[in-house]
N, C-alpha and C. Protein backbone atom coordinates (compact mmCIF):
# COMPACT_ATOMS: atom_id res chain seq x y z
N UNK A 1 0.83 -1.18 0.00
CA UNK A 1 0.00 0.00 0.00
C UNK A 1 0.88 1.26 0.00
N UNK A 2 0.50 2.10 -0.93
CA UNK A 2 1.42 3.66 -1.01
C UNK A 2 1.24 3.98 0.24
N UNK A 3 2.20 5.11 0.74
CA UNK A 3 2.00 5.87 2.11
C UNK A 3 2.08 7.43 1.61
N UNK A 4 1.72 8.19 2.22
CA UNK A 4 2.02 9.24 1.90
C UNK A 4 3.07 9.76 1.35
N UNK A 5 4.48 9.04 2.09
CA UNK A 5 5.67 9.18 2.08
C UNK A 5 5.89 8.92 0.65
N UNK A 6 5.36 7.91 -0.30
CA UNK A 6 5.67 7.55 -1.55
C UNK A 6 4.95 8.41 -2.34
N UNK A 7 3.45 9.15 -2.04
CA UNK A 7 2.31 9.84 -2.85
C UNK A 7 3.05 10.89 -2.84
N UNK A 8 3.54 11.84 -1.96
CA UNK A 8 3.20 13.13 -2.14
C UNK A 8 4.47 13.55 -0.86
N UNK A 9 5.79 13.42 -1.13
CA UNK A 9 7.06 14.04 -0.57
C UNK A 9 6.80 15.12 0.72
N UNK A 10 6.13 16.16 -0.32
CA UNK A 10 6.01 17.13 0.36
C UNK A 10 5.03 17.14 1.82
N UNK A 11 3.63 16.89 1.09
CA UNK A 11 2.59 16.47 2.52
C UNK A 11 3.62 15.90 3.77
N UNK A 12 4.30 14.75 3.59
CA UNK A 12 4.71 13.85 4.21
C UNK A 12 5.71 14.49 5.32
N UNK A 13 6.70 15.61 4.52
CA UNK A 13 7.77 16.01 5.24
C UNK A 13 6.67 16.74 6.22
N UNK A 14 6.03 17.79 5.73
CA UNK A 14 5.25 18.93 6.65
C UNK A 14 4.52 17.77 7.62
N UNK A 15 4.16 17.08 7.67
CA UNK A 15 3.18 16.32 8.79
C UNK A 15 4.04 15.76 9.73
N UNK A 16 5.48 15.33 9.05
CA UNK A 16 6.41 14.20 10.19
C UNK A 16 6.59 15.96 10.82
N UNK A 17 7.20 17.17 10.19
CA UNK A 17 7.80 17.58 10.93
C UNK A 17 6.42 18.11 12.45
N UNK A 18 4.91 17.90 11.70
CA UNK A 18 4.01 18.67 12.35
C UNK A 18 4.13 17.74 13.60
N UNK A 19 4.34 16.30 13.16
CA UNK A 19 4.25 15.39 14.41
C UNK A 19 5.26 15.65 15.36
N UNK A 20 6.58 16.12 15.23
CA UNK A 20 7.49 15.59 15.67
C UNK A 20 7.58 17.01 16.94
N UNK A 21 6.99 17.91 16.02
CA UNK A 21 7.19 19.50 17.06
C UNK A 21 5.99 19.39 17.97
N UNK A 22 4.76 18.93 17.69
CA UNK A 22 3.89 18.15 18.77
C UNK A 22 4.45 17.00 20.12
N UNK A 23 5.61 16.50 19.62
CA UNK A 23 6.28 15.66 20.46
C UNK A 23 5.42 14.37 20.25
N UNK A 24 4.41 14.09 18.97
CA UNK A 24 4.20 12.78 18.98
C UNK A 24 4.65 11.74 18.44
N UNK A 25 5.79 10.82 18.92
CA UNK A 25 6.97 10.53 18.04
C UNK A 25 6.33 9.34 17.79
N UNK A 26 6.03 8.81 18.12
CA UNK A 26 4.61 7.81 18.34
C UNK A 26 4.36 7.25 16.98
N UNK A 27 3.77 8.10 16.67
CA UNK A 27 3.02 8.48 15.39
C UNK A 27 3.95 8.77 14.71
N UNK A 28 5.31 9.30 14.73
CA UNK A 28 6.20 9.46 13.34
C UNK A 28 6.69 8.44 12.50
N UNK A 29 7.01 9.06 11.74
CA UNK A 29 7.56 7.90 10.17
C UNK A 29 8.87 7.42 10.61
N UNK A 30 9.30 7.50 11.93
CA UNK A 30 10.85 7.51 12.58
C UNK A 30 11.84 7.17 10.75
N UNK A 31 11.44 5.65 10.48
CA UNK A 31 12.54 4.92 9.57
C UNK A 31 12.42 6.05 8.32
N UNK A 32 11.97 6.37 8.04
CA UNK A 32 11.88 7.48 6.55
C UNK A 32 12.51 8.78 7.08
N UNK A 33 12.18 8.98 8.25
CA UNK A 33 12.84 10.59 8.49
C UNK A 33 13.81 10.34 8.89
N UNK A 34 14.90 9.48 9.44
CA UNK A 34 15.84 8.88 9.49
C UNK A 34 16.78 8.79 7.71
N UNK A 35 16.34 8.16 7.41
CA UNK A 35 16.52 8.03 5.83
C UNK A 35 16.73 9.31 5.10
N UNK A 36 15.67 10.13 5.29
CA UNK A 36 15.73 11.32 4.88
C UNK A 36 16.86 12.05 5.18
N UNK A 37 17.43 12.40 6.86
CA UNK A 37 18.07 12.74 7.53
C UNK A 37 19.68 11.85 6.79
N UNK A 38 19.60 11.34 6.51
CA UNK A 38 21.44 10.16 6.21
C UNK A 38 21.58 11.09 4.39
N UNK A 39 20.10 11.15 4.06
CA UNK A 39 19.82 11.35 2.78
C UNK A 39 20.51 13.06 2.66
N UNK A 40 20.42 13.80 3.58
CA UNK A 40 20.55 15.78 3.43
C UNK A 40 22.16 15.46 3.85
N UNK A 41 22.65 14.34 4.51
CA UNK A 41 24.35 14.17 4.81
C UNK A 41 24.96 14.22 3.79
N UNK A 42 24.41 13.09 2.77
CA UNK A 42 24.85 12.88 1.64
C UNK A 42 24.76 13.60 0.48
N UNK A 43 24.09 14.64 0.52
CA UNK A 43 23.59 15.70 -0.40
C UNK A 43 24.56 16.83 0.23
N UNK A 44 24.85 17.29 1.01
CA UNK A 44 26.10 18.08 1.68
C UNK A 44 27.14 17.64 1.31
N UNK A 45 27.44 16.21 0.92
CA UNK A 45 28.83 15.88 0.75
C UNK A 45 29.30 15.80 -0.81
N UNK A 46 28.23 15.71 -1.53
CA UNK A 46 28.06 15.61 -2.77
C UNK A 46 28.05 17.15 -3.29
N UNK A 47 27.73 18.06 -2.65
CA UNK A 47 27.74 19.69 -2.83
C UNK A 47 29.33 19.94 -2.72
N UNK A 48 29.74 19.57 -1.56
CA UNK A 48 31.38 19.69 -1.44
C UNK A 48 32.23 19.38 -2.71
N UNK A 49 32.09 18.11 -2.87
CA UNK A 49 32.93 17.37 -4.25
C UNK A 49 32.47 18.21 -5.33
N UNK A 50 31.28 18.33 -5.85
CA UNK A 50 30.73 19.43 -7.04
C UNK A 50 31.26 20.70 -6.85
N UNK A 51 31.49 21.33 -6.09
CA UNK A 51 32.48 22.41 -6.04
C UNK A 51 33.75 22.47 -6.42
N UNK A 52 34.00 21.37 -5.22
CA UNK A 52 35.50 21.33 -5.80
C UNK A 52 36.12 20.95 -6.83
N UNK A 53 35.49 20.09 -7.77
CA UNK A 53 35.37 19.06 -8.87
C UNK A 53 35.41 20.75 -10.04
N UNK A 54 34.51 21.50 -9.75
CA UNK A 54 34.49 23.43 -10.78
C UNK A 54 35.72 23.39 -10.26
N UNK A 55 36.15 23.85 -9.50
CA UNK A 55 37.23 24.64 -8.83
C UNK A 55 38.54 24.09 -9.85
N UNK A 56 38.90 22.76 -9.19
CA UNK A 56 40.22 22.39 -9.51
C UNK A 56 40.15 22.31 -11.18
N UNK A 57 38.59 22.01 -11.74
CA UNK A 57 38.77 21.97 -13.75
C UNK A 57 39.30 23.10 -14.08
N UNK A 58 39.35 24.64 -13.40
CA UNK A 58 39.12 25.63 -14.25
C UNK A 58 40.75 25.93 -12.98
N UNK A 59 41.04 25.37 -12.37
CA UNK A 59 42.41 25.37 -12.13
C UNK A 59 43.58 24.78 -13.16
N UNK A 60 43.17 23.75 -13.47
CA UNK A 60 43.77 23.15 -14.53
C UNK A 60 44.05 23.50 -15.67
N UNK A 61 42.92 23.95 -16.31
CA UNK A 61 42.52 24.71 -17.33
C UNK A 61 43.31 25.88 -17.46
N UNK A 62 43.65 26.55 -16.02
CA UNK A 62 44.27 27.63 -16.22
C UNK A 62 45.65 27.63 -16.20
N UNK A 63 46.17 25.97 -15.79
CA UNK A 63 47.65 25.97 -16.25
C UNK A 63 47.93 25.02 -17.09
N UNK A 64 47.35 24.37 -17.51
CA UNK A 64 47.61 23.71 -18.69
C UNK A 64 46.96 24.17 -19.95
N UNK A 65 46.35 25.13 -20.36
CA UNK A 65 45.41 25.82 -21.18
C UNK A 65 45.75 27.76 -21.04
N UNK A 66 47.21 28.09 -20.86
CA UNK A 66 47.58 29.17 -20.43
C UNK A 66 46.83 30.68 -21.40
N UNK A 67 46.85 29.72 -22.60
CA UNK A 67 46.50 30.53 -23.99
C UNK A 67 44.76 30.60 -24.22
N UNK A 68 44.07 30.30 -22.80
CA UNK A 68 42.90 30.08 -22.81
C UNK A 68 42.77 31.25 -21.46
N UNK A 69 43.41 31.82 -20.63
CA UNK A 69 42.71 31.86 -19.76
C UNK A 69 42.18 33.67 -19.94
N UNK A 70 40.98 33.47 -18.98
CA UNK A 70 39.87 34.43 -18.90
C UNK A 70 39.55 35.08 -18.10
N UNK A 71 38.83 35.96 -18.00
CA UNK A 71 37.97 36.95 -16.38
C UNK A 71 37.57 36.03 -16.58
N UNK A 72 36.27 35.53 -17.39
CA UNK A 72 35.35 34.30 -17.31
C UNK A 72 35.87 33.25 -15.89
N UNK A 73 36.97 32.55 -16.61
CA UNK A 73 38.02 31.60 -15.78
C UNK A 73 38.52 31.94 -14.03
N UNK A 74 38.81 33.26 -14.35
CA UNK A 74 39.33 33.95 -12.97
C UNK A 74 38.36 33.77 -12.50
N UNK A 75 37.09 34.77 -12.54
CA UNK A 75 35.89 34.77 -11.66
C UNK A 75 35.30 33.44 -10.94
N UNK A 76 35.54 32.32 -11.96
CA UNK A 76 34.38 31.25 -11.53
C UNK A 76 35.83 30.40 -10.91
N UNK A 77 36.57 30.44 -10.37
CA UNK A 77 37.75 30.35 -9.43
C UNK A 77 37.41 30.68 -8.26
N UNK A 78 37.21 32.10 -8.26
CA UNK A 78 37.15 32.80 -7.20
C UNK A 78 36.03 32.59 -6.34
N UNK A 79 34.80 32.55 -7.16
CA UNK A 79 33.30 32.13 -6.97
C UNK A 79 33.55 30.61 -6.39
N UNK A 80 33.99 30.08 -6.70
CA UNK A 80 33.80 28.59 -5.98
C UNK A 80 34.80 28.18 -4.78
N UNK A 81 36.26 28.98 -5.25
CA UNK A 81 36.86 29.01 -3.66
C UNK A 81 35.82 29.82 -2.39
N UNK A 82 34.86 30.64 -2.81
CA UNK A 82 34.48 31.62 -1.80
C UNK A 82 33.15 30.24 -1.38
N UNK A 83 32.52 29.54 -2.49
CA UNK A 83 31.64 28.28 -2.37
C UNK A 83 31.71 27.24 -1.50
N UNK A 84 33.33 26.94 -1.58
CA UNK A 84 33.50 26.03 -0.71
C UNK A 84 33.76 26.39 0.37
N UNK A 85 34.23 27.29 0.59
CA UNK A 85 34.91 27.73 2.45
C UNK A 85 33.14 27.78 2.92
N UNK A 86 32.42 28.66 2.40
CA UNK A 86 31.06 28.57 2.93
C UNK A 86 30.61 27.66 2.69
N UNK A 87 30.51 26.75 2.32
CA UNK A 87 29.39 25.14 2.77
C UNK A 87 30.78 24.82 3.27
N UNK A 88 31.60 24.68 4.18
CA UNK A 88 32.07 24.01 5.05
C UNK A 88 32.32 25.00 6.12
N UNK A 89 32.39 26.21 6.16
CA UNK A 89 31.65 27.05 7.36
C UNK A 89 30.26 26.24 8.09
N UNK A 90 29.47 25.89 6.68
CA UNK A 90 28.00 25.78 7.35
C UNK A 90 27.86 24.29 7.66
N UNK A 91 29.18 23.38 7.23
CA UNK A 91 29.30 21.91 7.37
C UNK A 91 30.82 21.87 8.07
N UNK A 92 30.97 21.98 8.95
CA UNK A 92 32.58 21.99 9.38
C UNK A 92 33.26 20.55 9.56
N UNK A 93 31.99 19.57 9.85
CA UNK A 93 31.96 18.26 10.00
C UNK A 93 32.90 17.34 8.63
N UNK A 94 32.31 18.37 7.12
CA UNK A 94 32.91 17.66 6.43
C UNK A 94 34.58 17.56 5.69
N UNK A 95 35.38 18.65 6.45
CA UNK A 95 36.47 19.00 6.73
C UNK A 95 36.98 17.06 6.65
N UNK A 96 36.56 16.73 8.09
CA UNK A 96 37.27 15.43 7.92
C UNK A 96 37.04 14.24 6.87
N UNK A 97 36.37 14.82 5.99
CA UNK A 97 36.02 13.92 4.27
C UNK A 97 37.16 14.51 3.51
N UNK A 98 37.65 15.62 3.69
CA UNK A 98 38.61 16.31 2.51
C UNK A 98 39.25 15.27 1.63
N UNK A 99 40.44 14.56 2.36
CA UNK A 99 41.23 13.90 1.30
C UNK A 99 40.12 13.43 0.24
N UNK A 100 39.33 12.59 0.71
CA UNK A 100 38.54 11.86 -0.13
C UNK A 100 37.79 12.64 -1.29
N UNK A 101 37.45 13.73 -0.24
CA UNK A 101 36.69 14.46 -1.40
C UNK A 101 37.19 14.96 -2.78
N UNK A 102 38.56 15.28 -2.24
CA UNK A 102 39.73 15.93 -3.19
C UNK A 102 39.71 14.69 -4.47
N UNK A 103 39.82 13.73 -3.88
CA UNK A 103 40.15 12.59 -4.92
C UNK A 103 39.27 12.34 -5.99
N UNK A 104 37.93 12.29 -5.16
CA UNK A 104 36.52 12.13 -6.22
C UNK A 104 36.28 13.33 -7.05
N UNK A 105 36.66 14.37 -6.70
CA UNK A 105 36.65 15.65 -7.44
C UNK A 105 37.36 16.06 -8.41
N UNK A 106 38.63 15.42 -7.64
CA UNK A 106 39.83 15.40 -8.82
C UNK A 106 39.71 14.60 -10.17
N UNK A 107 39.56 13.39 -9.76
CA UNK A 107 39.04 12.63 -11.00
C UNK A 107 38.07 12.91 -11.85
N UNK A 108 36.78 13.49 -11.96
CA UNK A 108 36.09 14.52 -12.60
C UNK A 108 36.60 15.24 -12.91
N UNK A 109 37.34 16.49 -12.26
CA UNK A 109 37.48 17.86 -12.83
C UNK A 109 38.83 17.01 -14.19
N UNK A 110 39.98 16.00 -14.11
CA UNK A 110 40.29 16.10 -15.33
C UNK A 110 39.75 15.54 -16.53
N UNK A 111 39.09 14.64 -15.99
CA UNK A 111 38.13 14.57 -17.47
C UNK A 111 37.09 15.62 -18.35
N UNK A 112 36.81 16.75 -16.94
CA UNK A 112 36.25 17.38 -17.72
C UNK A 112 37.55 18.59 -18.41
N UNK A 113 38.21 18.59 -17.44
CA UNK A 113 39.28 19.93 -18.55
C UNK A 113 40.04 19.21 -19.63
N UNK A 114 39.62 17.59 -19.26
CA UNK A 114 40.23 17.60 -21.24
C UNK A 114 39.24 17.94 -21.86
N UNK A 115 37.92 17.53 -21.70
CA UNK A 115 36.98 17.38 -22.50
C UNK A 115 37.16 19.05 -23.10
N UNK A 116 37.12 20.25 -21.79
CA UNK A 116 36.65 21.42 -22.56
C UNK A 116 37.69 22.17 -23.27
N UNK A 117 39.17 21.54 -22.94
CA UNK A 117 40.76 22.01 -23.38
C UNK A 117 40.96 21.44 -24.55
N UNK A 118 40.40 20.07 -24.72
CA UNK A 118 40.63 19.33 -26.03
C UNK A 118 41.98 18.53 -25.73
N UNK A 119 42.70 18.90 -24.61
CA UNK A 119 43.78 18.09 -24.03
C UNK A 119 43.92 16.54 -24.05
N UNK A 120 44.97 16.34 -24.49
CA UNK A 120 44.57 14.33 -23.59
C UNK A 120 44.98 14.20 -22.31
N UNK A 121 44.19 13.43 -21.85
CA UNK A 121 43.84 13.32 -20.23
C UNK A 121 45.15 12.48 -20.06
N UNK A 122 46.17 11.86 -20.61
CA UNK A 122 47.36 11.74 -19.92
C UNK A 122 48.29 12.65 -19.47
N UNK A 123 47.91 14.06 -20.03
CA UNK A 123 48.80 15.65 -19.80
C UNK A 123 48.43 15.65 -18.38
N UNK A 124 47.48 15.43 -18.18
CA UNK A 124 47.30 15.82 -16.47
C UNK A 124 47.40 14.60 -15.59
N UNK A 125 48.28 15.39 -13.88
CA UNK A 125 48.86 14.24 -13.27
C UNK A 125 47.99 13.61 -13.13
N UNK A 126 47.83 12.17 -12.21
CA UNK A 126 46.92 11.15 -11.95
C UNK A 126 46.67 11.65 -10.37
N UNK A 127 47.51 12.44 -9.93
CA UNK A 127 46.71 12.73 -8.14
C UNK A 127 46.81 13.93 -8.73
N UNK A 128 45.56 14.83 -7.99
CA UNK A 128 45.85 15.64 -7.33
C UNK A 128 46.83 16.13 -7.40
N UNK A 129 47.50 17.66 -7.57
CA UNK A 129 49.17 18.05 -7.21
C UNK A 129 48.86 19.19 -6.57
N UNK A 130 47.77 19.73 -5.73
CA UNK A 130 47.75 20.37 -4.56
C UNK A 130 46.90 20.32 -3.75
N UNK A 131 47.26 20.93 -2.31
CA UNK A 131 46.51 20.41 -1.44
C UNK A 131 45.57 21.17 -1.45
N UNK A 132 44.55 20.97 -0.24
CA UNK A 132 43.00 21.96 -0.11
C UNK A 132 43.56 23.26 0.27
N UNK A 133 44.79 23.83 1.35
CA UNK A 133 45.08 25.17 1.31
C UNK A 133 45.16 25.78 -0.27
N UNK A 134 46.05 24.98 -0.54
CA UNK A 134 46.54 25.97 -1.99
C UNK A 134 45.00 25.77 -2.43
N UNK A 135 44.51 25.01 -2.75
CA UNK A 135 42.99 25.31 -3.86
C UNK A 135 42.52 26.41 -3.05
N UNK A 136 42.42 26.82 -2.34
CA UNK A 136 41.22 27.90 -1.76
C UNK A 136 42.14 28.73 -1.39
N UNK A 137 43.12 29.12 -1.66
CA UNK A 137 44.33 30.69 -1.67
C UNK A 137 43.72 31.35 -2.44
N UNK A 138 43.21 32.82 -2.49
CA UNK A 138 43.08 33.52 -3.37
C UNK A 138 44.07 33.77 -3.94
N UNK A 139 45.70 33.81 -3.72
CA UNK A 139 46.59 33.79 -4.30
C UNK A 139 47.16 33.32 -5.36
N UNK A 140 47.08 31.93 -5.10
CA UNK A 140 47.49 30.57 -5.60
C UNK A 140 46.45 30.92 -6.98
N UNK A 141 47.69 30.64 -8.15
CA UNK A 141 46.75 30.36 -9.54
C UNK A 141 48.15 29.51 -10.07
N UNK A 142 47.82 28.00 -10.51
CA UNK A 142 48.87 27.56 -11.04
C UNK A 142 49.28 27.99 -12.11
N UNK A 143 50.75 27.69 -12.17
CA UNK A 143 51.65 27.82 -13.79
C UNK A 143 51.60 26.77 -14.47
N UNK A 144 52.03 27.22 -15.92
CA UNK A 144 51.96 26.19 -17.08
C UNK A 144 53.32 25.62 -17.06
């Protein structure tokens, strides 16, 4: 039998939360709002990597693609270093995911700066070649 939870998302959230600020836990969807709850972790952590995943392509881009680079390029650098320090201001928790995150991000961002450089993806190293300080230096812009 459908539940609300499957009909109609929305109804569902507004009622668990109506139950839950009533204090009738009783009556809550506990296992789904639970679910839900593991579900907004994982959507935070996946925001992190998608940032950083922009960040480090159009890092790349800007040193291996020297004859390419842009305000365009600069700006959306700058815009996503300022992206990530704030969702991990507002997630400080996920600080201790970094390495990992770096890795999953990394691997994206060079497939996509060959894709948009026209580069072959053996030009770029296989790790990572800086750490999370240097990515988020406003300073820091690599050389070719």
């Amino acid at each position: 039998m459908d539940t609300v939870y499957e009909q109609d998302f929305y109804a569902w959230a507004n009622q668990q939360a109506a139950l839950l600020r009533a204090g009738r836990l009783s009556e809550a969807d506990i296992a789904h709002i639970a679910e839900e709850i593991e579900s907004m972790g994982k959507s935070e952590k996946r925001e992190l990597v998608s940032r950083l995943k922009v960040l480090m392509m159009h890092l790349l881009k800007w040193q291996f693609q020297p004859t390419g680079r842009s305000t365009s390029w600069r700006l959306t650098v700058e815009e996503q270093r300022r992206e990530v320090v704030d969702h991990l201001a507002d997630n400080p928790s996920l600080q201790s995911l970094m390495d990992t995150a770096l890795a999953s991000a990394y691997g994206s961002a060079v497939l996509v700066a060959a894709r948009e450089t026209g580069l072959d993806v053996a030009l770029f190293p296989e790790e990572c070649p800086w750490v999370y300080a240097q990515i988020i230096d406003r300073a820091f812009w690599p050389e070719g």
